[in-house]
PDB file of N, CA and C in Angstrom:
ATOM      1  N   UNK A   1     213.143  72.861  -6.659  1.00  0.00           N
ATOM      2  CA  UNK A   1     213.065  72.722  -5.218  1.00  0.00           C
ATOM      3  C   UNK A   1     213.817  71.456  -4.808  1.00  0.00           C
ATOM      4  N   UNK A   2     215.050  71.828  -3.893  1.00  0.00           N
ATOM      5  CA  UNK A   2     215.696  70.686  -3.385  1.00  0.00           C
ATOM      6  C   UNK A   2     214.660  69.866  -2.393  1.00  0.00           C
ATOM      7  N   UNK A   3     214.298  67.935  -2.309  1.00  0.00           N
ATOM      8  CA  UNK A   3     213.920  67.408  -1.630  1.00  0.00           C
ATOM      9  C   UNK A   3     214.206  67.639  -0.080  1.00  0.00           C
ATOM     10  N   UNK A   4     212.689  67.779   0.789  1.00  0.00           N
ATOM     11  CA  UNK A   4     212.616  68.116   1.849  1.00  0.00           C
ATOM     12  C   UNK A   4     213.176  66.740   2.716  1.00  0.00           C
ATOM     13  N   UNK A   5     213.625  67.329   3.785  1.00  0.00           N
ATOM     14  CA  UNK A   5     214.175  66.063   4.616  1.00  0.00           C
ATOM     15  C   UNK A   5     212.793  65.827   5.377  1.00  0.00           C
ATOM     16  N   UNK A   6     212.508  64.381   5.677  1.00  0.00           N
ATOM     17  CA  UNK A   6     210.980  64.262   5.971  1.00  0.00           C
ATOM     18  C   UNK A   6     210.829  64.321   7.224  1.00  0.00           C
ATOM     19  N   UNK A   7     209.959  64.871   7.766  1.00  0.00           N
ATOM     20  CA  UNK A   7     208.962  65.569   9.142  1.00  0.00           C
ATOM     21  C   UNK A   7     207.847  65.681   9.171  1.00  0.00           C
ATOM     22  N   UNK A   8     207.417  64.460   9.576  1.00  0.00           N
ATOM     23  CA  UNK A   8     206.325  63.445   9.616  1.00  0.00           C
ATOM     24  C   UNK A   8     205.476  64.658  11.116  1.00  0.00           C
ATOM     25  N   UNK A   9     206.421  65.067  11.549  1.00  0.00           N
ATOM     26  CA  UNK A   9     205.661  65.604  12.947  1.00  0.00           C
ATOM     27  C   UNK A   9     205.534  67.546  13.161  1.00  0.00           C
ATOM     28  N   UNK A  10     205.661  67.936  11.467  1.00  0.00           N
ATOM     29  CA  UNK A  10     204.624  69.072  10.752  1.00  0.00           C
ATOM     30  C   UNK A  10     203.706  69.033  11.393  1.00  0.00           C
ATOM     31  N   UNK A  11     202.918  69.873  11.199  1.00  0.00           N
ATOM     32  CA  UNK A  11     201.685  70.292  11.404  1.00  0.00           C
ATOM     33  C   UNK A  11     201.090  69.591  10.097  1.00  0.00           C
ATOM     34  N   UNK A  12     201.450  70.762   8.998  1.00  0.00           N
ATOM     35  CA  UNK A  12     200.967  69.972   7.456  1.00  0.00           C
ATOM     36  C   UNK A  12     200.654  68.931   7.486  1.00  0.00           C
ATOM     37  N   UNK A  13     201.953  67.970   7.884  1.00  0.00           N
ATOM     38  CA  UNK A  13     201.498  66.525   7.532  1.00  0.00           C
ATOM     39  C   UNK A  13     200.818  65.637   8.334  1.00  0.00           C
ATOM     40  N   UNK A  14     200.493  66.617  10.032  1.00  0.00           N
ATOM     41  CA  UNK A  14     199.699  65.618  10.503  1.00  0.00           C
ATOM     42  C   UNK A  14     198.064  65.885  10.060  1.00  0.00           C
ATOM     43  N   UNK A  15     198.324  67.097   9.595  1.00  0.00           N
ATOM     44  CA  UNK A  15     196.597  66.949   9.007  1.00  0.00           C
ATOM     45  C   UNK A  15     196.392  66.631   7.953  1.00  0.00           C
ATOM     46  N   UNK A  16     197.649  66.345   7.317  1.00  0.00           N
ATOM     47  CA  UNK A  16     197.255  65.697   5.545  1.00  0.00           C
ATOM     48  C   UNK A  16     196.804  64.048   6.287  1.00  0.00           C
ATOM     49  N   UNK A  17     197.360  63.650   7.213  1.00  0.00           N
ATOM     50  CA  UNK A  17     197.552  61.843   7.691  1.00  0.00           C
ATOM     51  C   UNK A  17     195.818  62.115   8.414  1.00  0.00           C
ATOM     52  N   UNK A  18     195.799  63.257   9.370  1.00  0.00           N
ATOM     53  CA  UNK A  18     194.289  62.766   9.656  1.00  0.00           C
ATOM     54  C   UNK A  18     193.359  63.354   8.675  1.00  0.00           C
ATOM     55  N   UNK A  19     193.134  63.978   7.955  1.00  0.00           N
ATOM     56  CA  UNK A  19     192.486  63.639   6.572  1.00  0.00           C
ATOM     57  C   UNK A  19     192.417  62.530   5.946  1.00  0.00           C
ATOM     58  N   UNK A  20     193.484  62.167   5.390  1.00  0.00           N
ATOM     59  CA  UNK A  20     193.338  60.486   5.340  1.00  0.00           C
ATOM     60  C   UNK A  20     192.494  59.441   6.117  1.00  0.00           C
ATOM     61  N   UNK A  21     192.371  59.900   7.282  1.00  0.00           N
ATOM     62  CA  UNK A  21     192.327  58.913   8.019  1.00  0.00           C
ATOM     63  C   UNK A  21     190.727  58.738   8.094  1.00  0.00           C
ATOM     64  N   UNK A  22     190.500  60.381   8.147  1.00  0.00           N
ATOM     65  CA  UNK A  22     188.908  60.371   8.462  1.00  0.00           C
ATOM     66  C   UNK A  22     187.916  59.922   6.707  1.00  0.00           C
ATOM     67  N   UNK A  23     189.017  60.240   5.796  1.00  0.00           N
ATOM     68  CA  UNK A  23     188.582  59.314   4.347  1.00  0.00           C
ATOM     69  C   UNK A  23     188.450  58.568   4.149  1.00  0.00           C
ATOM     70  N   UNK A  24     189.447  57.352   4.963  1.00  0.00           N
ATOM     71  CA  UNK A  24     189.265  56.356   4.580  1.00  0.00           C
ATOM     72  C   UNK A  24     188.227  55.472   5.797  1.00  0.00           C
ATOM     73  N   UNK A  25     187.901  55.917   6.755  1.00  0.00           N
ATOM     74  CA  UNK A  25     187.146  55.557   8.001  1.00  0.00           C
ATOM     75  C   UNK A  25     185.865  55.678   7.551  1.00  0.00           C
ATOM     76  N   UNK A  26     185.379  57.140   6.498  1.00  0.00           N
ATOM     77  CA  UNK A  26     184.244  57.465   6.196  1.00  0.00           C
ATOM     78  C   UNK A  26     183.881  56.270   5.017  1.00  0.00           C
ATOM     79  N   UNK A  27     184.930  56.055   4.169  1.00  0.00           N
ATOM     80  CA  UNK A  27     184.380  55.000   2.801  1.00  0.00           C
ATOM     81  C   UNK A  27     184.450  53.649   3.285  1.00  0.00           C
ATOM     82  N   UNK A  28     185.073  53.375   4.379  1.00  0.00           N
ATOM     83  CA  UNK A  28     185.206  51.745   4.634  1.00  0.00           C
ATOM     84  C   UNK A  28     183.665  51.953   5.658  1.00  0.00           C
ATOM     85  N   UNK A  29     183.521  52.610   6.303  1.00  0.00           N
ATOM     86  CA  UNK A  29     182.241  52.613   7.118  1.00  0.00           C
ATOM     87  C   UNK A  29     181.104  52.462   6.028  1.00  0.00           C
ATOM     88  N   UNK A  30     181.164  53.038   5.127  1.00  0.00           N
ATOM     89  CA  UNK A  30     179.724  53.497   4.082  1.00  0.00           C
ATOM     90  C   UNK A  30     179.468  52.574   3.218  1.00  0.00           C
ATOM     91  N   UNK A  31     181.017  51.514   2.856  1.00  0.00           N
ATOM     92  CA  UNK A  31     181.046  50.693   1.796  1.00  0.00           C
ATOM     93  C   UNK A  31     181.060  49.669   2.294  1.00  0.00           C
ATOM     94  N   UNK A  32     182.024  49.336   3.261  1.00  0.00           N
ATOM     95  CA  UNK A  32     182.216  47.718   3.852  1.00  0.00           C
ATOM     96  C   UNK A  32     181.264  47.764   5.398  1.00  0.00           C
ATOM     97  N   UNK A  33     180.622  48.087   5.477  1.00  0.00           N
ATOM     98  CA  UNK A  33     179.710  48.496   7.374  1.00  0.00           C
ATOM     99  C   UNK A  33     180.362  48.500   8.160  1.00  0.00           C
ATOM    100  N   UNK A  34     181.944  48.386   8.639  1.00  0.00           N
ATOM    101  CA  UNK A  34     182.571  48.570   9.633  1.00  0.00           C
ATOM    102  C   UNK A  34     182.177  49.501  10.566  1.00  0.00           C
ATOM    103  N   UNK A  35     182.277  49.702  11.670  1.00  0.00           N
ATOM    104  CA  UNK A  35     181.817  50.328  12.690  1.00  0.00           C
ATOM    105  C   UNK A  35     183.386  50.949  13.784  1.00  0.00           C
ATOM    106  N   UNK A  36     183.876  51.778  14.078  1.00  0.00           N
ATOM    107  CA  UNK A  36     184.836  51.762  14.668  1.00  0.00           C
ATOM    108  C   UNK A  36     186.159  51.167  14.136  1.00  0.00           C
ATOM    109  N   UNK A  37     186.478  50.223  13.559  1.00  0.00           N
ATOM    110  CA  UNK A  37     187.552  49.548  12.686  1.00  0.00           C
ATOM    111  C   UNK A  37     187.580  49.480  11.396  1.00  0.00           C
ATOM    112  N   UNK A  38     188.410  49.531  10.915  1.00  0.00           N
ATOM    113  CA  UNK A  38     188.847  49.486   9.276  1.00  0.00           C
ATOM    114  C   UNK A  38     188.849  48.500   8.954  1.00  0.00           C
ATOM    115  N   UNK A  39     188.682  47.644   7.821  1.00  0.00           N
ATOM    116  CA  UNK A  39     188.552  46.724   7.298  1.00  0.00           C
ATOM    117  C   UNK A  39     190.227  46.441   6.707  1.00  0.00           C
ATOM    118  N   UNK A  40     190.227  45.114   6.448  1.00  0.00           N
ATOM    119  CA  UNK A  40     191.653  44.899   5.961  1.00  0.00           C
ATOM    120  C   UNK A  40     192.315  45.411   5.242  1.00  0.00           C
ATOM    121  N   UNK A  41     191.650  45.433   3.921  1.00  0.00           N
ATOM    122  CA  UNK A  41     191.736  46.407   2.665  1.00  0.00           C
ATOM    123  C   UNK A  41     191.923  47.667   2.984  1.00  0.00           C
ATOM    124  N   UNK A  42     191.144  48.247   3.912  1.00  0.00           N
ATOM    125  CA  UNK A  42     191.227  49.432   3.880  1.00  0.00           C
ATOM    126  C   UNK A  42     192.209  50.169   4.981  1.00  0.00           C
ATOM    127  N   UNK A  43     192.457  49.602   5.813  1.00  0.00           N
ATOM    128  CA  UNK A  43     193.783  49.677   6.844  1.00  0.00           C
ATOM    129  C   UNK A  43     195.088  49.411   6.319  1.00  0.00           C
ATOM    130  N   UNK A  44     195.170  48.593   5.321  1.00  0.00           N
ATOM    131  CA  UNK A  44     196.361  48.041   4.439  1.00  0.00           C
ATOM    132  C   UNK A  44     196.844  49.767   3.253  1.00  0.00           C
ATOM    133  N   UNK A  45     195.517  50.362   3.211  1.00  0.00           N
ATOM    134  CA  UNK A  45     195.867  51.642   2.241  1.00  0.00           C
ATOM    135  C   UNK A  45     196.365  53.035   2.900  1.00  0.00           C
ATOM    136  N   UNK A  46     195.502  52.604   4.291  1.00  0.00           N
ATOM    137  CA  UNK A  46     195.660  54.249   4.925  1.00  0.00           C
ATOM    138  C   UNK A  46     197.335  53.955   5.389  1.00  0.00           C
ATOM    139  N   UNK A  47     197.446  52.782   5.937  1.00  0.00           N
ATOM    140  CA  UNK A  47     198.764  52.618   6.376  1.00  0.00           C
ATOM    141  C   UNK A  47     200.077  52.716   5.239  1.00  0.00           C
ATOM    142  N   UNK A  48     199.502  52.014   4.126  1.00  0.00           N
ATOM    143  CA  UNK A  48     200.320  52.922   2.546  1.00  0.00           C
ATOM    144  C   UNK A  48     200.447  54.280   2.454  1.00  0.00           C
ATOM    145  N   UNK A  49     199.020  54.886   2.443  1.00  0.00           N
ATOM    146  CA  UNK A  49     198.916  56.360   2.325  1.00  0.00           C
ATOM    147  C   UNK A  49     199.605  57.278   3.731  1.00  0.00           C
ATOM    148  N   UNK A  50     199.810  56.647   4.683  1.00  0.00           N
ATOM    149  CA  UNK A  50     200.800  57.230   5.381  1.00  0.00           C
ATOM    150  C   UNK A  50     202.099  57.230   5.422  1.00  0.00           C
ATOM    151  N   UNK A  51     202.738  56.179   4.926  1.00  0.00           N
ATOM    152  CA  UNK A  51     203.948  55.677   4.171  1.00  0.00           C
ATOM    153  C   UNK A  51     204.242  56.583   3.690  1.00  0.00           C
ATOM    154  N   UNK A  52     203.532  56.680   2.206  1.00  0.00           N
ATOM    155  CA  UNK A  52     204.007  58.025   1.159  1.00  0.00           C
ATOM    156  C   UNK A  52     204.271  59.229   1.677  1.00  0.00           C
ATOM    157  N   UNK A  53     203.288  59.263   2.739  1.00  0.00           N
ATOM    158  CA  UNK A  53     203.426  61.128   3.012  1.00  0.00           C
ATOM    159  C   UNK A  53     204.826  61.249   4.090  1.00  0.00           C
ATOM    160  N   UNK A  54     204.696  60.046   5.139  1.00  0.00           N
ATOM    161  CA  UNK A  54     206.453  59.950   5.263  1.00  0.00           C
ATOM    162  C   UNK A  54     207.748  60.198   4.790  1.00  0.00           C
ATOM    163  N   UNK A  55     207.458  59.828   3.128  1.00  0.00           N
ATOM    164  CA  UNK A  55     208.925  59.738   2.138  1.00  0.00           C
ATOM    165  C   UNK A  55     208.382  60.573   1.123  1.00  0.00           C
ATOM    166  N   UNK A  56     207.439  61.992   1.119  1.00  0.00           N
ATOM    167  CA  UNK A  56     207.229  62.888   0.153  1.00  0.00           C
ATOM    168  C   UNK A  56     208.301  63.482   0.335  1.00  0.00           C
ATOM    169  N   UNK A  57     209.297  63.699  -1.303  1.00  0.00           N
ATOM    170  CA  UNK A  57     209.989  64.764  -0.983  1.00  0.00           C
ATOM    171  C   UNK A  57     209.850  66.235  -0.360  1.00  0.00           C
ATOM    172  N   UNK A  58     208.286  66.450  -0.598  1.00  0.00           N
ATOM    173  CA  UNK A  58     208.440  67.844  -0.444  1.00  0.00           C
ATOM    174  C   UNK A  58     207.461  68.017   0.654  1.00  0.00           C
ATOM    175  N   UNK A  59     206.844  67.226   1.537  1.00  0.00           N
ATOM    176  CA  UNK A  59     206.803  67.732   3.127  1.00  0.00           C
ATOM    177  C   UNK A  59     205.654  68.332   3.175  1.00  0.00           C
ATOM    178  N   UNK A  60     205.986  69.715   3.986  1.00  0.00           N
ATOM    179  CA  UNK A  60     204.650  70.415   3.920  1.00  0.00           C
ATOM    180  C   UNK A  60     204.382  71.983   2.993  1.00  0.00           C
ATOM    181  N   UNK A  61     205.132  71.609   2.116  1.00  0.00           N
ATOM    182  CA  UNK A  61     205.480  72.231   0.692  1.00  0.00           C
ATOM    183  C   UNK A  61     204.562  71.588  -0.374  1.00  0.00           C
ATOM    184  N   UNK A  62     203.756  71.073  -0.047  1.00  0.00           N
ATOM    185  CA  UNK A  62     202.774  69.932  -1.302  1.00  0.00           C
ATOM    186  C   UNK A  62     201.866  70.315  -1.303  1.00  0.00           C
ATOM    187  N   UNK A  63     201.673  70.424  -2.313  1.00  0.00           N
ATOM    188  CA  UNK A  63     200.188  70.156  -2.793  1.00  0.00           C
ATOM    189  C   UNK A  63     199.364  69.289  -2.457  1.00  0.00           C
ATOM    190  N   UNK A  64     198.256  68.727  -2.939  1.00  0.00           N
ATOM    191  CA  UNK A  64     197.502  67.865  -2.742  1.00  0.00           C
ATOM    192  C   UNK A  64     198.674  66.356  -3.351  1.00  0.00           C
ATOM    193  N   UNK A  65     198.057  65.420  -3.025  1.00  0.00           N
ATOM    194  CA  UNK A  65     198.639  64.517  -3.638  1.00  0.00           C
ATOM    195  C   UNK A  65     198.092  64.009  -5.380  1.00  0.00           C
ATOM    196  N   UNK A  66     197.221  64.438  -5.593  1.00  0.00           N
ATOM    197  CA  UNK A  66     196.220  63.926  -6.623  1.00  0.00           C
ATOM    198  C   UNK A  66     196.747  65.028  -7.851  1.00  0.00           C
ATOM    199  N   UNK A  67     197.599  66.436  -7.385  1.00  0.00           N
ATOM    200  CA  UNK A  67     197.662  67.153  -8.287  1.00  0.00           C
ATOM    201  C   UNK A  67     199.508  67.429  -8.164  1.00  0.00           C
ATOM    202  N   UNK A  68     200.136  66.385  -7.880  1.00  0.00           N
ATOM    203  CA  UNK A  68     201.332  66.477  -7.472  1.00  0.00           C
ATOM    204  C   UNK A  68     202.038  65.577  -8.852  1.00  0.00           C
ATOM    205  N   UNK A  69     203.446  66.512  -8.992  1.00  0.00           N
ATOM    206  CA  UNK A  69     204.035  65.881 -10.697  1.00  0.00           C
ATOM    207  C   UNK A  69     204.198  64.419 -10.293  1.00  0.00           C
ATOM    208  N   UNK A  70     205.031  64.183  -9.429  1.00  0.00           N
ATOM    209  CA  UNK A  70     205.493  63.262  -9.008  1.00  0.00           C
ATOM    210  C   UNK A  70     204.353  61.716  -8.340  1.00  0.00           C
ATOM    211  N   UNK A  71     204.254  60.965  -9.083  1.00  0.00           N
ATOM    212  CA  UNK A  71     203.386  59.790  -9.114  1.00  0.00           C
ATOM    213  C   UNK A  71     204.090  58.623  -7.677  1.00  0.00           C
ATOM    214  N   UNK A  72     203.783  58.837  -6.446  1.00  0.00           N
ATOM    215  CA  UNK A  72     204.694  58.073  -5.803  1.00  0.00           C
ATOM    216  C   UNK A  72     203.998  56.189  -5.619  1.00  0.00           C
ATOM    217  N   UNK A  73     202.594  56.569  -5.641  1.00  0.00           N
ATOM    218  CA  UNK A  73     201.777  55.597  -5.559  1.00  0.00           C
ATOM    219  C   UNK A  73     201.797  54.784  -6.138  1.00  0.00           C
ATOM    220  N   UNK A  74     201.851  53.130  -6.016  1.00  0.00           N
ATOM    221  CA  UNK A  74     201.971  52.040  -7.111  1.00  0.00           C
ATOM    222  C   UNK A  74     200.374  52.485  -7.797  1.00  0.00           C
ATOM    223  N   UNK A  75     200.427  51.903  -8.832  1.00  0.00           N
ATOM    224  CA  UNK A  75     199.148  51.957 -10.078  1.00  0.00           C
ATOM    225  C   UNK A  75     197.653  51.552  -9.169  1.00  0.00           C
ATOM    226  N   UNK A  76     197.846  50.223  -8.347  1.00  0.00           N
ATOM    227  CA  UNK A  76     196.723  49.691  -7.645  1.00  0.00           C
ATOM    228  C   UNK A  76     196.362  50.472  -6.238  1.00  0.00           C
ATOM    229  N   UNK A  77     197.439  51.079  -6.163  1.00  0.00           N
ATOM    230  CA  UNK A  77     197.233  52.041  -4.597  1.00  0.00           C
ATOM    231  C   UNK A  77     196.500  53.038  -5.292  1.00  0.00           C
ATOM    232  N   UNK A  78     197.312  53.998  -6.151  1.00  0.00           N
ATOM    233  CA  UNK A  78     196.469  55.375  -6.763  1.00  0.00           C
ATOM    234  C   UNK A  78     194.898  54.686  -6.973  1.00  0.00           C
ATOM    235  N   UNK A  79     195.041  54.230  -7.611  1.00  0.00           N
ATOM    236  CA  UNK A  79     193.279  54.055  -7.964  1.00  0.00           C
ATOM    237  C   UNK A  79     192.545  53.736  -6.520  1.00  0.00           C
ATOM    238  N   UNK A  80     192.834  52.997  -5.305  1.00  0.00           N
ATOM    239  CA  UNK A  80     192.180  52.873  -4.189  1.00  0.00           C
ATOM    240  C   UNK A  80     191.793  54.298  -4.221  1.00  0.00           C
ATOM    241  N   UNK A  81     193.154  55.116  -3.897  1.00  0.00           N
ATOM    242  CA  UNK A  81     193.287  56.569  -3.489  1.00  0.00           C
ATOM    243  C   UNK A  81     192.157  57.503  -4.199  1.00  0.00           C
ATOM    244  N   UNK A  82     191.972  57.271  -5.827  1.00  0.00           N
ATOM    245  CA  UNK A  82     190.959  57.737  -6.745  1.00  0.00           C
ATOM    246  C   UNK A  82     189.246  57.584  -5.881  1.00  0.00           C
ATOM    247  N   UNK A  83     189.239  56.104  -5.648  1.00  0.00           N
ATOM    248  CA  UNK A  83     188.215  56.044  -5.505  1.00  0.00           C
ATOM    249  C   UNK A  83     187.609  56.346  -4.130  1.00  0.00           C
ATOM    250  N   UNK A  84     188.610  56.141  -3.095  1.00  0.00           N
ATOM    251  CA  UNK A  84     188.447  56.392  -1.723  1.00  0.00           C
ATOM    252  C   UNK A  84     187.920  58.068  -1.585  1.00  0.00           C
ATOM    253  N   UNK A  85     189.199  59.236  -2.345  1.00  0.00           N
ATOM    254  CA  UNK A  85     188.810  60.179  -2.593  1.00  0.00           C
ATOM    255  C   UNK A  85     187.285  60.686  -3.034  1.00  0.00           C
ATOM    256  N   UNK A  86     187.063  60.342  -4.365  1.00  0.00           N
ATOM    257  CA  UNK A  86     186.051  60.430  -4.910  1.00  0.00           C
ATOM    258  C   UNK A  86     184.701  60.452  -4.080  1.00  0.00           C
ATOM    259  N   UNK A  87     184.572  59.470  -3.184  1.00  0.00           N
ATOM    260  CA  UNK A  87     184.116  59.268  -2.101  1.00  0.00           C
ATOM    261  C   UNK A  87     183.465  60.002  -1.564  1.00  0.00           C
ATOM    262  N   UNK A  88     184.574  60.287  -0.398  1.00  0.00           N
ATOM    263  CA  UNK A  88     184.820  60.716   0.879  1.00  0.00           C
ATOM    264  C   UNK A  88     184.853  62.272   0.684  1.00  0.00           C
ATOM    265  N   UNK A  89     185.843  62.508  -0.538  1.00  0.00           N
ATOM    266  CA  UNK A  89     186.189  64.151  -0.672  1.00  0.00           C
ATOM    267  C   UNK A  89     184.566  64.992  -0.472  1.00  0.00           C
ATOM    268  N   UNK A  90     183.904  65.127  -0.802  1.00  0.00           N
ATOM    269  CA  UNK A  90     182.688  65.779  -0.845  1.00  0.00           C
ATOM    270  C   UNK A  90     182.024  65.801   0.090  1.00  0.00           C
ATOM    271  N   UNK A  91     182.289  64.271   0.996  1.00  0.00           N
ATOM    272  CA  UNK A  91     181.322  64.034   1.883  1.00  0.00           C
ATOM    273  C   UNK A  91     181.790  64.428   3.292  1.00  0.00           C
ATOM    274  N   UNK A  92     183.400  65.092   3.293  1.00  0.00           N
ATOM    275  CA  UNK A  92     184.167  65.321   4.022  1.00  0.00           C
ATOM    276  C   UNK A  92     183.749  66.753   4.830  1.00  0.00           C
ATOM    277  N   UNK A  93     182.896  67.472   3.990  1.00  0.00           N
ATOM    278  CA  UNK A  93     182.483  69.169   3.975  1.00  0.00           C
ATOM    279  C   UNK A  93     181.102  68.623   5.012  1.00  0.00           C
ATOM    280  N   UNK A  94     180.501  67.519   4.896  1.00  0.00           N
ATOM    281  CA  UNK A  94     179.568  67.103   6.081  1.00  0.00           C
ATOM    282  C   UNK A  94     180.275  66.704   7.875  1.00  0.00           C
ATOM    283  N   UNK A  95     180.929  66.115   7.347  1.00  0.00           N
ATOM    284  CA  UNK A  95     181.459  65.563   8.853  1.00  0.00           C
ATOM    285  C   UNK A  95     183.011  66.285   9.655  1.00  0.00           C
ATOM    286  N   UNK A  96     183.634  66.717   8.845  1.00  0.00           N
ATOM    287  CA  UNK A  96     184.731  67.426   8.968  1.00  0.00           C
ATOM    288  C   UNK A  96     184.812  68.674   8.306  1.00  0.00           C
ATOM    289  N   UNK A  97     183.987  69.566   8.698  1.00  0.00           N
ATOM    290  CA  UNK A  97     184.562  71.053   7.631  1.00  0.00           C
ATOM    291  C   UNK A  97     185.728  71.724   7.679  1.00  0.00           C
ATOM    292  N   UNK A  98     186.278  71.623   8.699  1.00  0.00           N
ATOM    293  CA  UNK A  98     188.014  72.438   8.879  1.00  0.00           C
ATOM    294  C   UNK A  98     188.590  71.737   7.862  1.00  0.00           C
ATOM    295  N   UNK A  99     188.743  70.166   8.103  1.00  0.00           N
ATOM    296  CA  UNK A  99     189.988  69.526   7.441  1.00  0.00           C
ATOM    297  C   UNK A  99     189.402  69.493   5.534  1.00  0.00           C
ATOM    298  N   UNK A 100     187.901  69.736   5.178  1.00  0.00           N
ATOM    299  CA  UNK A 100     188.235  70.038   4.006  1.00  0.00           C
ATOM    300  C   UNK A 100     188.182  71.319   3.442  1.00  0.00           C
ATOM    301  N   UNK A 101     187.869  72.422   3.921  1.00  0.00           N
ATOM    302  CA  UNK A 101     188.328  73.500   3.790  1.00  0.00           C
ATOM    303  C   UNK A 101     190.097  73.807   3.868  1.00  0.00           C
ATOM    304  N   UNK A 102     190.771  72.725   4.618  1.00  0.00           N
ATOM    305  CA  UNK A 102     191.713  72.881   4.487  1.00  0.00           C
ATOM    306  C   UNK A 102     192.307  72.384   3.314  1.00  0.00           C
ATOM    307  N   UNK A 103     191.773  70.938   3.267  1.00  0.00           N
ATOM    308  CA  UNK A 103     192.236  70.176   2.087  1.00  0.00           C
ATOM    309  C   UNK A 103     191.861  70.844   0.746  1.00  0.00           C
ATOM    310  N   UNK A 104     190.891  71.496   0.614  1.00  0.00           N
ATOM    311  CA  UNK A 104     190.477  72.875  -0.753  1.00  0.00           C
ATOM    312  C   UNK A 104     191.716  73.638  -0.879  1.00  0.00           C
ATOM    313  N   UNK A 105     192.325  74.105   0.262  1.00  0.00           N
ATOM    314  CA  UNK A 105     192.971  75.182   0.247  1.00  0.00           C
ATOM    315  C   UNK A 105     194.476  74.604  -0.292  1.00  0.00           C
ATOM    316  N   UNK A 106     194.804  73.582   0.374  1.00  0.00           N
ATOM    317  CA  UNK A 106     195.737  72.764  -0.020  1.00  0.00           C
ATOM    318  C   UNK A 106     195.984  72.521  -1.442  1.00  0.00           C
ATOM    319  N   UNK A 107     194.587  72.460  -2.174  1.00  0.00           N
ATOM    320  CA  UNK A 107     194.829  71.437  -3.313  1.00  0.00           C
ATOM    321  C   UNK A 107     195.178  72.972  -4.123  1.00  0.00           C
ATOM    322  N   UNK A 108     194.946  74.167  -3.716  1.00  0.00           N
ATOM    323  CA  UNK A 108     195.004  75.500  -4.562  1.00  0.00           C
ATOM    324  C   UNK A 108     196.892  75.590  -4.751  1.00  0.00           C
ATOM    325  N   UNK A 109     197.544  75.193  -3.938  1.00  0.00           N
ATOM    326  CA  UNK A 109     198.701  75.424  -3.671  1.00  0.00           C
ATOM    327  C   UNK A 109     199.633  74.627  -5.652  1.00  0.00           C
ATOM    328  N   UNK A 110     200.534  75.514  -5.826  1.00  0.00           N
ATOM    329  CA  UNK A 110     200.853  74.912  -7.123  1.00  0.00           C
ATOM    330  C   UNK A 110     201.674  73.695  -6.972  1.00  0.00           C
ATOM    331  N   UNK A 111     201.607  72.485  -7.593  1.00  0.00           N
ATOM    332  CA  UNK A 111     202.125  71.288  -7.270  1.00  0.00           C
ATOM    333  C   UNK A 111     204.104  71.881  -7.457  1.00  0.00           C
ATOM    334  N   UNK A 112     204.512  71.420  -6.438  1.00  0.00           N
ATOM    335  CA  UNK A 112     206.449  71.525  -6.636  1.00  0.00           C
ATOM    336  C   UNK A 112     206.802  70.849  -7.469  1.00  0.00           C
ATOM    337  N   UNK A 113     208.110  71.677  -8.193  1.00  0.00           N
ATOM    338  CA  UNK A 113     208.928  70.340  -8.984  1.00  0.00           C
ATOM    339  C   UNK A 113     210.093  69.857  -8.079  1.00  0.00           C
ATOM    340  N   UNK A 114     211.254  68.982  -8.050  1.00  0.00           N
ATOM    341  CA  UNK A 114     212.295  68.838  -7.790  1.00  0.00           C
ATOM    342  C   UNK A 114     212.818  69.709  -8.685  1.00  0.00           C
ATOM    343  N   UNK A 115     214.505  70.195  -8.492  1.00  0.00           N
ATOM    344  CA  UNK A 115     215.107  70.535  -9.015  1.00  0.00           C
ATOM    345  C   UNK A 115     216.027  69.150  -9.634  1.00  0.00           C
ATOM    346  N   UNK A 116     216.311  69.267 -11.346  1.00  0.00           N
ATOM    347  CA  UNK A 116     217.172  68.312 -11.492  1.00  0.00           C
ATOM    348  C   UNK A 116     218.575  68.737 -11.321  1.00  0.00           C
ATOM    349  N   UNK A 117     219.441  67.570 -10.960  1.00  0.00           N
ATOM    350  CA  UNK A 117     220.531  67.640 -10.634  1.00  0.00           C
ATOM    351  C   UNK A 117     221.498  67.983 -11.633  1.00  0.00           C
ATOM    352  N   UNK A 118     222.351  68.760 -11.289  1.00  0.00           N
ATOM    353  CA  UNK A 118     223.158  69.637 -12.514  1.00  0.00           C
ATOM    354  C   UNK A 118     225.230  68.791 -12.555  1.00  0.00           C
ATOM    355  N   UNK A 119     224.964  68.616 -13.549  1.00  0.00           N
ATOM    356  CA  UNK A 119     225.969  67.533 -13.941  1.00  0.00           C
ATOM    357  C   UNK A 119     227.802  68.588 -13.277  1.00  0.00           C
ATOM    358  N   UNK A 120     228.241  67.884 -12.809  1.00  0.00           N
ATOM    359  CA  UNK A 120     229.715  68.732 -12.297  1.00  0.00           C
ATOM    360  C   UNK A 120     230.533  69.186 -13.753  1.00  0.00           C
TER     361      UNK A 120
END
């Protein structure tokens, strides 16, 4: 699969970004007591984790991110992402059922490869 040119303003990807959003709102609320605002830490990730989904090659062609070949996340971001997930994912079917029924459905999708580039 040739890399998607990125279109941040998908459908896909605006509900992969508010998924995120309501993940990381739900674990910074539950973990750090924030109320309405994100905590530093945790505004510093969603705003990462929106980054990435900006410059995914493959758009709204993806999989989940957690089951995707391609590792875009530095080492200390993924693990936020691990644990934020871990979280939130389960607890997401309480407060949001569309977006994780969607995000289920999402993660069913088979992760893309790139195509490698073929020498002239």
């Amino acid at each position: 699969m040739k890399p998607q040119p990125p279109n941040p303003e998908h459908k896909r990807m605006k509900r992969e970004k508010e998924t995120i959003d309501y993940m990381v709102e739900l674990y910074c609320r539950k973990h750090h007591g924030t109320h309405g605002e994100l905590c530093s830490e945790c505004l510093e990730f969603k705003e990462y984790a929106h980054l990435r989904l900006n410059k995914c090659p493959f758009q709204e062609k993806k999989s989940t991110c957690g089951k995707c070949l391609i590792h875009c996340y530095k080492p200390d971001m993924r693990e936020k992402a691990r644990v934020v997930m871990k979280y939130s994912g389960p607890r997401l079917l309480l407060y949001h059922p569309m977006l994780a029924l969607h995000h289920l459905w999402d993660g069913r999708r088979k992760p893309p490869t790139l195509d490698k580039p073929t020498k002239p």
